[in-house]
N, C-alpha and C. Protein backbone atom coordinates (compact mmCIF):
# COMPACT_ATOMS: atom_id res chain seq x y z
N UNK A 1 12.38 -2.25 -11.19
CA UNK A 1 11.62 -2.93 -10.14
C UNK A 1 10.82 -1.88 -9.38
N UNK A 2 9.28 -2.11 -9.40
CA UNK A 2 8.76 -1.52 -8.39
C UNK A 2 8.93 -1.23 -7.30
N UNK A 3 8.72 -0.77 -6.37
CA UNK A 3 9.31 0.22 -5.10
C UNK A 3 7.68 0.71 -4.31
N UNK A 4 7.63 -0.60 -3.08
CA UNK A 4 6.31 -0.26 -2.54
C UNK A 4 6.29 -0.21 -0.87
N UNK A 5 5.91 0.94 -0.66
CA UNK A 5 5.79 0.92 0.93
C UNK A 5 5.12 0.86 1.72
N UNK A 6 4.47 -0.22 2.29
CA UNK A 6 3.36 -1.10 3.04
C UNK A 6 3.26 -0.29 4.61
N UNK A 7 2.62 0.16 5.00
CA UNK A 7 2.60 1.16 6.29
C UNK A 7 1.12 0.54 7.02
N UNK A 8 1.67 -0.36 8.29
CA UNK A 8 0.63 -0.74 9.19
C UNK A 8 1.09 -0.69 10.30
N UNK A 9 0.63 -0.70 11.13
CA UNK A 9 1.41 -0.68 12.98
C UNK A 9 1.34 -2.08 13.40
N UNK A 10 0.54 -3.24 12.83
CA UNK A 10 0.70 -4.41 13.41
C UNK A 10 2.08 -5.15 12.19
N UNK A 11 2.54 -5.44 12.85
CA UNK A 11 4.06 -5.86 12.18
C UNK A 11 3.37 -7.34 11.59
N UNK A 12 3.11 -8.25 11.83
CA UNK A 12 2.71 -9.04 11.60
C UNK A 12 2.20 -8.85 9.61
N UNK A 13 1.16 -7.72 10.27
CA UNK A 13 0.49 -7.59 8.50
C UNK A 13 1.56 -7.07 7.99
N UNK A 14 2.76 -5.75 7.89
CA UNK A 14 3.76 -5.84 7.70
C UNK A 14 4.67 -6.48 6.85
N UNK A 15 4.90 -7.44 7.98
CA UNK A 15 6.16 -8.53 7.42
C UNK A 15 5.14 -9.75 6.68
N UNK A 16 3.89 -9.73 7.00
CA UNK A 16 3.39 -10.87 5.37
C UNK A 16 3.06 -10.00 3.96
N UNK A 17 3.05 -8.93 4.22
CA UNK A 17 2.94 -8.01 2.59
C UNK A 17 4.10 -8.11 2.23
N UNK A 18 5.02 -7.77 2.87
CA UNK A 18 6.73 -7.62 2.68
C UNK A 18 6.94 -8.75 2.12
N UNK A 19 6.91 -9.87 2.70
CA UNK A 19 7.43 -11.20 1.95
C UNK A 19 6.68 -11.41 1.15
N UNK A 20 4.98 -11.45 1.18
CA UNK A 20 4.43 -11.80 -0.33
C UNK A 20 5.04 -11.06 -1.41
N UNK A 21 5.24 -9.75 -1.42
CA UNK A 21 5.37 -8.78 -2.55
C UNK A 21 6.81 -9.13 -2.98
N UNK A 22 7.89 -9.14 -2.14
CA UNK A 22 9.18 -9.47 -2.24
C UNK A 22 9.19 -10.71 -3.55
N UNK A 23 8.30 -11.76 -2.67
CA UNK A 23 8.45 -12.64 -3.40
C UNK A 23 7.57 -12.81 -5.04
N UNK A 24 6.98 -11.50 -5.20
CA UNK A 24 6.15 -11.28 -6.44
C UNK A 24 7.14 -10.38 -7.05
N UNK A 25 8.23 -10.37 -6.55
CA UNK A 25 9.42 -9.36 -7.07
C UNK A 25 9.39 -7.43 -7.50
N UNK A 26 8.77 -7.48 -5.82
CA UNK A 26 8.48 -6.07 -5.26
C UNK A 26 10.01 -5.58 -4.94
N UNK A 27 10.05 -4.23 -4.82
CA UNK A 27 11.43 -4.04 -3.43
C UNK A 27 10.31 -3.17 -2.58
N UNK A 28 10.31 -3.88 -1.49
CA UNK A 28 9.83 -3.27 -0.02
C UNK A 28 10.07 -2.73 0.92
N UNK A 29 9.67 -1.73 1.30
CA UNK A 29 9.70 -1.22 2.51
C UNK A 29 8.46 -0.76 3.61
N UNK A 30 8.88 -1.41 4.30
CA UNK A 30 7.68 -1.53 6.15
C UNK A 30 8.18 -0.15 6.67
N UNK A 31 6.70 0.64 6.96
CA UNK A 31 6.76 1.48 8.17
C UNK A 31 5.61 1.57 8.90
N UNK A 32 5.47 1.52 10.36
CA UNK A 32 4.75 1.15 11.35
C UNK A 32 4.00 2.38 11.80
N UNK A 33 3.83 3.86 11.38
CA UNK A 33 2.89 4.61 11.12
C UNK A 33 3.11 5.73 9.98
N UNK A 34 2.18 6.56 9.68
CA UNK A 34 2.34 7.61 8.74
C UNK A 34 3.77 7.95 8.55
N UNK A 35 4.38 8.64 9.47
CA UNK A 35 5.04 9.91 9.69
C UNK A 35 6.45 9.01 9.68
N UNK A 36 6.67 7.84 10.05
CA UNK A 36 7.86 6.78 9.48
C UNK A 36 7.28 6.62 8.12
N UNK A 37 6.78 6.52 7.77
CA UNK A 37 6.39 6.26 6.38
C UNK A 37 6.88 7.50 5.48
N UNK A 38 6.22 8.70 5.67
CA UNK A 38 7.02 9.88 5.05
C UNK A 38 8.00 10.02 4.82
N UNK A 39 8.93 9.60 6.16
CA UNK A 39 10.57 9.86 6.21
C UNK A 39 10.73 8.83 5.65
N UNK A 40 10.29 7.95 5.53
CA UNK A 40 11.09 6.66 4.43
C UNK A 40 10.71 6.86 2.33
N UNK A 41 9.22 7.29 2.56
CA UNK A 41 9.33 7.45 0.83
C UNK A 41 9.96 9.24 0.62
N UNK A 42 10.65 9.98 1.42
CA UNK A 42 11.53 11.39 1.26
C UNK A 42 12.70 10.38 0.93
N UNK A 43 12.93 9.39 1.81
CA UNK A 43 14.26 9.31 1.42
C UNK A 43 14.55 8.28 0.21
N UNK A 44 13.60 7.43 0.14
CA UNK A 44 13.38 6.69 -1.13
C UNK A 44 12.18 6.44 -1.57
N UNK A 45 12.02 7.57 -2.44
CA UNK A 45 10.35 7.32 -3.24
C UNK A 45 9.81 6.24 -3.83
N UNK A 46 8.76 5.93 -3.46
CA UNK A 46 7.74 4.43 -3.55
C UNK A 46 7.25 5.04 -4.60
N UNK A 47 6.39 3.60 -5.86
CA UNK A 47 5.97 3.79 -6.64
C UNK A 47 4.44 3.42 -6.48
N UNK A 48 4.16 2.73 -5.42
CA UNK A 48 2.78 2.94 -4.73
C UNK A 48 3.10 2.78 -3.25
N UNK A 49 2.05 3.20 -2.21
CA UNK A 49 1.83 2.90 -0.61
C UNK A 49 0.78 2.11 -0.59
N UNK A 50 0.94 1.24 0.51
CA UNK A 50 -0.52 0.36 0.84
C UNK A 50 -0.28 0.79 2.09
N UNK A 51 -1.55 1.41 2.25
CA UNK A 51 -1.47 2.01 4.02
C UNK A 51 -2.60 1.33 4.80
N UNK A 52 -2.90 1.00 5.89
CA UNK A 52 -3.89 0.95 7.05
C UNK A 52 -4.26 2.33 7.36
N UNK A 53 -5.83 1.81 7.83
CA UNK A 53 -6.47 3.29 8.12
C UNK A 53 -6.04 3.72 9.41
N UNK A 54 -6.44 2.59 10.59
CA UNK A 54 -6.19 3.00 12.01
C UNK A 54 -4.75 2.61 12.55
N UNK A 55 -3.88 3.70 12.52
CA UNK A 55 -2.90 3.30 13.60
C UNK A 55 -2.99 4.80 14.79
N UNK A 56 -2.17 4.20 15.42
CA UNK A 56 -1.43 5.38 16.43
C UNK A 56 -0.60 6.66 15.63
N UNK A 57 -0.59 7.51 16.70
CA UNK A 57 -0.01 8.74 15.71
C UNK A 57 -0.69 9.29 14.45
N UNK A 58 -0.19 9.25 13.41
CA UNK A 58 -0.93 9.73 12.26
C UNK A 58 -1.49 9.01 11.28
N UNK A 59 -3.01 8.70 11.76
CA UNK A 59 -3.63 7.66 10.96
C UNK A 59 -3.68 7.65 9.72
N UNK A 60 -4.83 6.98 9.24
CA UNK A 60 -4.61 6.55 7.32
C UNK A 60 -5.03 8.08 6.68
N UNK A 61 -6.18 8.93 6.98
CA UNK A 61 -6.64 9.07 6.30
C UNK A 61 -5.17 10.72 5.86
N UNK A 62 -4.97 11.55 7.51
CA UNK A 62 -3.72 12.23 7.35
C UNK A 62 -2.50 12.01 6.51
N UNK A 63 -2.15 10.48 6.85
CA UNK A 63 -1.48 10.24 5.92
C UNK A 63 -1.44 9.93 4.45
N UNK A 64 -2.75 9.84 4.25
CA UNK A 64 -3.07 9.86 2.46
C UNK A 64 -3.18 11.29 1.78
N UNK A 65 -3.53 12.53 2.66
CA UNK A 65 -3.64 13.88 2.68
C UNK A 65 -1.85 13.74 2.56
N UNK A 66 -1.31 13.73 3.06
CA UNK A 66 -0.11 14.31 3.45
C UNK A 66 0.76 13.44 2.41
N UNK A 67 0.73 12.39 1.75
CA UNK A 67 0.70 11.67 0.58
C UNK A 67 0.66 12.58 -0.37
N UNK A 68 -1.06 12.76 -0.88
CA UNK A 68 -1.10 13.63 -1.82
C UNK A 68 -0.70 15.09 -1.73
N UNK A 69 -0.52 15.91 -0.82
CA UNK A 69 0.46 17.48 -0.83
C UNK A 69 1.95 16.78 -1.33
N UNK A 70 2.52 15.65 -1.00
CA UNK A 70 3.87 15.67 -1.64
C UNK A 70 3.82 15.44 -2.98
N UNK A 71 2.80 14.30 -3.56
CA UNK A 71 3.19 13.59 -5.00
C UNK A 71 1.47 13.48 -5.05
N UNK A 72 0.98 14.23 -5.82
CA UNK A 72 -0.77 13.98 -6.09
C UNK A 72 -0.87 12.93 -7.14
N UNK A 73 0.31 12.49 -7.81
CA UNK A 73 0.14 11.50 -8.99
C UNK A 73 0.12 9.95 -8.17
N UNK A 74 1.11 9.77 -6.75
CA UNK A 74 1.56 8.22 -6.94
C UNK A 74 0.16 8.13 -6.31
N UNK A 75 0.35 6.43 -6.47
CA UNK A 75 -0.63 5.54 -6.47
C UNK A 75 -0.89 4.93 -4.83
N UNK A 76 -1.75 4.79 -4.73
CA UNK A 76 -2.34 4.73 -2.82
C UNK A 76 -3.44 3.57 -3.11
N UNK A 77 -3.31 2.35 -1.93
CA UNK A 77 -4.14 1.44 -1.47
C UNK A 77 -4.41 1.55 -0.01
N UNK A 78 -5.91 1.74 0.29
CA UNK A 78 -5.87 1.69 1.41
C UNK A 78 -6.58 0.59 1.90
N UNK A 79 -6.18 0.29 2.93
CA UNK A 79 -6.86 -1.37 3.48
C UNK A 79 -7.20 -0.44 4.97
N UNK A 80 -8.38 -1.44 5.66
CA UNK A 80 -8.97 -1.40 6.28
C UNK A 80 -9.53 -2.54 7.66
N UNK A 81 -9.61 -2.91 8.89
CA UNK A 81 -10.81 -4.20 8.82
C UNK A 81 -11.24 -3.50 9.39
N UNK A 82 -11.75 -2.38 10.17
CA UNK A 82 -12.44 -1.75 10.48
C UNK A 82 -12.65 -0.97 11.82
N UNK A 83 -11.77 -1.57 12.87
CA UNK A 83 -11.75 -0.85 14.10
C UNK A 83 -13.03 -0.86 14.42
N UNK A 84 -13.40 -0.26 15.66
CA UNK A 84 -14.66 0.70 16.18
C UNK A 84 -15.43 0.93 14.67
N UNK A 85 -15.41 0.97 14.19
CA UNK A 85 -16.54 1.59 12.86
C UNK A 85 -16.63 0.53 11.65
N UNK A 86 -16.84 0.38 10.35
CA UNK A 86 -17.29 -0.12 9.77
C UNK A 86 -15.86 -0.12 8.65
N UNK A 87 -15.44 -0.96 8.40
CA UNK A 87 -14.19 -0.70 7.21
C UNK A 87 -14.72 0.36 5.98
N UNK A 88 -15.86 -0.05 5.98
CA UNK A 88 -16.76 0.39 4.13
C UNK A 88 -16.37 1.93 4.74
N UNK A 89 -16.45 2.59 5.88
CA UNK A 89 -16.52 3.71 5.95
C UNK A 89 -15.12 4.73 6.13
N UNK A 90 -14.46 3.66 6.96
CA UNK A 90 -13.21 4.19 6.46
C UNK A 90 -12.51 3.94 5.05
N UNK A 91 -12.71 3.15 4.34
CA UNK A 91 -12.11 2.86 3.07
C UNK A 91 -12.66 4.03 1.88
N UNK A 92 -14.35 4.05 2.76
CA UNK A 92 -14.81 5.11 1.23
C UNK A 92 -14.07 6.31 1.77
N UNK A 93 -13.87 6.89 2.93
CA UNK A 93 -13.15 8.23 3.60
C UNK A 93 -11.87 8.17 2.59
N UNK A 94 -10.91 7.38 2.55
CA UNK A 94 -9.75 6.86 1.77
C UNK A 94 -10.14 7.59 0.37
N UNK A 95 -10.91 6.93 -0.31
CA UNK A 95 -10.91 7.69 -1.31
C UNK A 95 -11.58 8.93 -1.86
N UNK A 96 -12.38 9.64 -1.10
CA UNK A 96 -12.89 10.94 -1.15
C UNK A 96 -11.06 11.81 -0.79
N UNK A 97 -9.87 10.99 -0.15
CA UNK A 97 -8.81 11.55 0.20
C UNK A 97 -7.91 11.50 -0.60
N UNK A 98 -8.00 10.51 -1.57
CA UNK A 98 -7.27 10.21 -2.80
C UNK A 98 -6.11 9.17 -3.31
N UNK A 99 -7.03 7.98 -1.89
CA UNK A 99 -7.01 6.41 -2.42
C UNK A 99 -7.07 6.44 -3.36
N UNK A 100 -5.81 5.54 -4.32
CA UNK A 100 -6.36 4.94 -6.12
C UNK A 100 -7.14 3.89 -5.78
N UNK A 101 -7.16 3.11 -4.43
CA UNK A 101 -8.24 1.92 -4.64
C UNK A 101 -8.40 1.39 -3.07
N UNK A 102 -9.30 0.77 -2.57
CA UNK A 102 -8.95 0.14 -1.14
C UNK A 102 -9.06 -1.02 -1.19
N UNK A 103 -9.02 -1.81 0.09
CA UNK A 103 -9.25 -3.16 -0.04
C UNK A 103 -9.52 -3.39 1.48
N UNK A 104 -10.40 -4.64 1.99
CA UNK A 104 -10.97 -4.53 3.23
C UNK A 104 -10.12 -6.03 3.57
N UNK A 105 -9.88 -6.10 5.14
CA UNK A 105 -9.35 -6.63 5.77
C UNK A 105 -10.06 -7.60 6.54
N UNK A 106 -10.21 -9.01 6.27
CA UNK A 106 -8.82 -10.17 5.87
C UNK A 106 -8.76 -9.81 4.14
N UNK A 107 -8.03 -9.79 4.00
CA UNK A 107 -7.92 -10.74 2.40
C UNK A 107 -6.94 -11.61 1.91
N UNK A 108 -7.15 -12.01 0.83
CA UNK A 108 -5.95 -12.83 0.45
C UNK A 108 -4.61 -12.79 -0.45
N UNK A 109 -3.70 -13.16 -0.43
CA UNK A 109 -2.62 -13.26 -1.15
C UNK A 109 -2.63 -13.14 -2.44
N UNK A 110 -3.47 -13.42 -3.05
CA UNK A 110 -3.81 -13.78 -4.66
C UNK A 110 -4.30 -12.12 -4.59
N UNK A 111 -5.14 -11.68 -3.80
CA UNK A 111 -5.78 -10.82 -4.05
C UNK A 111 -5.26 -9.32 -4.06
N UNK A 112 -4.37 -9.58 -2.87
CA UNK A 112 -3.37 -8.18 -3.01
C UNK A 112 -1.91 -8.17 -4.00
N UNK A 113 -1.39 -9.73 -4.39
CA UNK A 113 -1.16 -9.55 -5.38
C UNK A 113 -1.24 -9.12 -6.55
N UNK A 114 -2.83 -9.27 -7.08
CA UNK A 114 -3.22 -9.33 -8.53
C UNK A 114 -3.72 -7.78 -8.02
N UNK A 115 -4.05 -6.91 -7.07
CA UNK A 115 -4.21 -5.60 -6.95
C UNK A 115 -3.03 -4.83 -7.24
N UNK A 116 -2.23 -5.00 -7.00
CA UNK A 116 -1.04 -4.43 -6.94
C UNK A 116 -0.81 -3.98 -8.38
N UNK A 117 -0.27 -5.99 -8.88
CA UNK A 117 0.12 -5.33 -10.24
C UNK A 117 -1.39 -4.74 -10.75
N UNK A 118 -2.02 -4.79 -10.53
CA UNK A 118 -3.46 -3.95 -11.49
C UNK A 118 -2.95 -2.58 -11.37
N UNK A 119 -3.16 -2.04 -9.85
CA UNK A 119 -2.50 -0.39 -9.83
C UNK A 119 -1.52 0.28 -10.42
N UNK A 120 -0.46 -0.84 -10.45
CA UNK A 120 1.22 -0.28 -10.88
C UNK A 120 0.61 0.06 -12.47
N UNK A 121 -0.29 -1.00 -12.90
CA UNK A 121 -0.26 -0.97 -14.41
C UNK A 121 0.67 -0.57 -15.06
N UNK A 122 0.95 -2.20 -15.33
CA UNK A 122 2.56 -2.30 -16.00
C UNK A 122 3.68 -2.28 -15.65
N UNK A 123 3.80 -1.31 -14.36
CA UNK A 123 5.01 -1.58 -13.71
C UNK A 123 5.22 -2.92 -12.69
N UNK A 124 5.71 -3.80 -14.03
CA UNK A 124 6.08 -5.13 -12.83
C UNK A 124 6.17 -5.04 -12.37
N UNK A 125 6.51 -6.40 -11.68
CA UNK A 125 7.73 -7.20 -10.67
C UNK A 125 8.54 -7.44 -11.49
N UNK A 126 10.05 -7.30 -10.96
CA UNK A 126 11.08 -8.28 -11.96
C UNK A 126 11.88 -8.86 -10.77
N UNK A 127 12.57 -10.02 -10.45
CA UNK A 127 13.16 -11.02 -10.08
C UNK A 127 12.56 -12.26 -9.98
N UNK A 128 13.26 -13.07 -8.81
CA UNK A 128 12.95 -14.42 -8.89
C UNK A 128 11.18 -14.54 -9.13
N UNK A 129 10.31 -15.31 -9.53
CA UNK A 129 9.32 -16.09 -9.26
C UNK A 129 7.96 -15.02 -9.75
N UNK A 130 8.80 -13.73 -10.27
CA UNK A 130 8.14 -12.92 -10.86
C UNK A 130 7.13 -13.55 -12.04
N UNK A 131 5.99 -12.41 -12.42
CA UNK A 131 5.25 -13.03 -13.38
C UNK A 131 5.17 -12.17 -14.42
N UNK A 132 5.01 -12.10 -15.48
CA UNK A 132 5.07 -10.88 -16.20
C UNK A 132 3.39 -10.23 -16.18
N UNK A 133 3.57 -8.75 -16.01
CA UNK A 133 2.30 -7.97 -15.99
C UNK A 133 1.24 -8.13 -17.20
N UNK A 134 0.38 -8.42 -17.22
CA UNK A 134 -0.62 -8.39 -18.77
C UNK A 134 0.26 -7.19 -19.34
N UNK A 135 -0.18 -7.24 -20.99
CA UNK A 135 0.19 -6.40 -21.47
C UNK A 135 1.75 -6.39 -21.67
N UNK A 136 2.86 -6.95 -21.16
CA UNK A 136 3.79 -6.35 -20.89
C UNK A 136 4.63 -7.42 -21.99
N UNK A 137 5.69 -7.17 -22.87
CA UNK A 137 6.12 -7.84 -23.46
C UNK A 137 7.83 -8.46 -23.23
């Protein structure tokens, strides 16, 4: 089972990634900025992060830097709606940092679903209500 750690400061977005993914037969874990986020994939390594750009403390882009000095291979989504500035601009910042992909804020369920498994490529979901990944036999 995949192993994904969703890092936003509004709990709200949070706890609806958490339960969508859960229920796409993710195992999840919420942390509410960067630097909780670190101490949580040290102590149990994620097989991707979906981070927000703007929080308090140590925003997206530090924390995608500080991402890639630990593990330059795992896989990074960064979402965005834009704060003070333009999402397009923080999202493209994201990946000049070494986002595998972003995604701009609202979106939908279907959509960060079917992103997900796209990134993991191949690495399901497995439990309840799971779907099997293309490709996957």
């Amino acid at each position: 089972m995949a192993h994904i750690l969703v890092i936003d400061d509004d709990a709200m977005i949070c706890d609806l990634l958490r339960r969508t993914l859960e229920r796409a037969g993710y195992r999840v874990t919420e942390a509410h900025d960067g630097q909780m986020a670190l101490n949580a994939h040290k102590a149990s390594p994620a097989d991707l992060v979906i981070t927000d750009m703007i929080m308090p403390g140590m925003e997206g882009i530090q924390t995608i830097m500080e991402f890639r000095r630990l593990n330059p291979a795992l896989k990074i989504i960064a979402m965005s709606g834009g704060g003070m500035g333009k999402s397009t601009d923080y999202l493209n910042m994201a990946k000049k940092f070494g986002a595998f992909h972003t995604l701009g804020k609202p979106f939908t369920i279907e959509k960060i679903t079917k992103l997900v498994a796209e990134v993991l490529g191949g690495v399901a979901a497995d439990g309840p209500g799971a779907e099997p990944a293309q490709g996957r036999t």
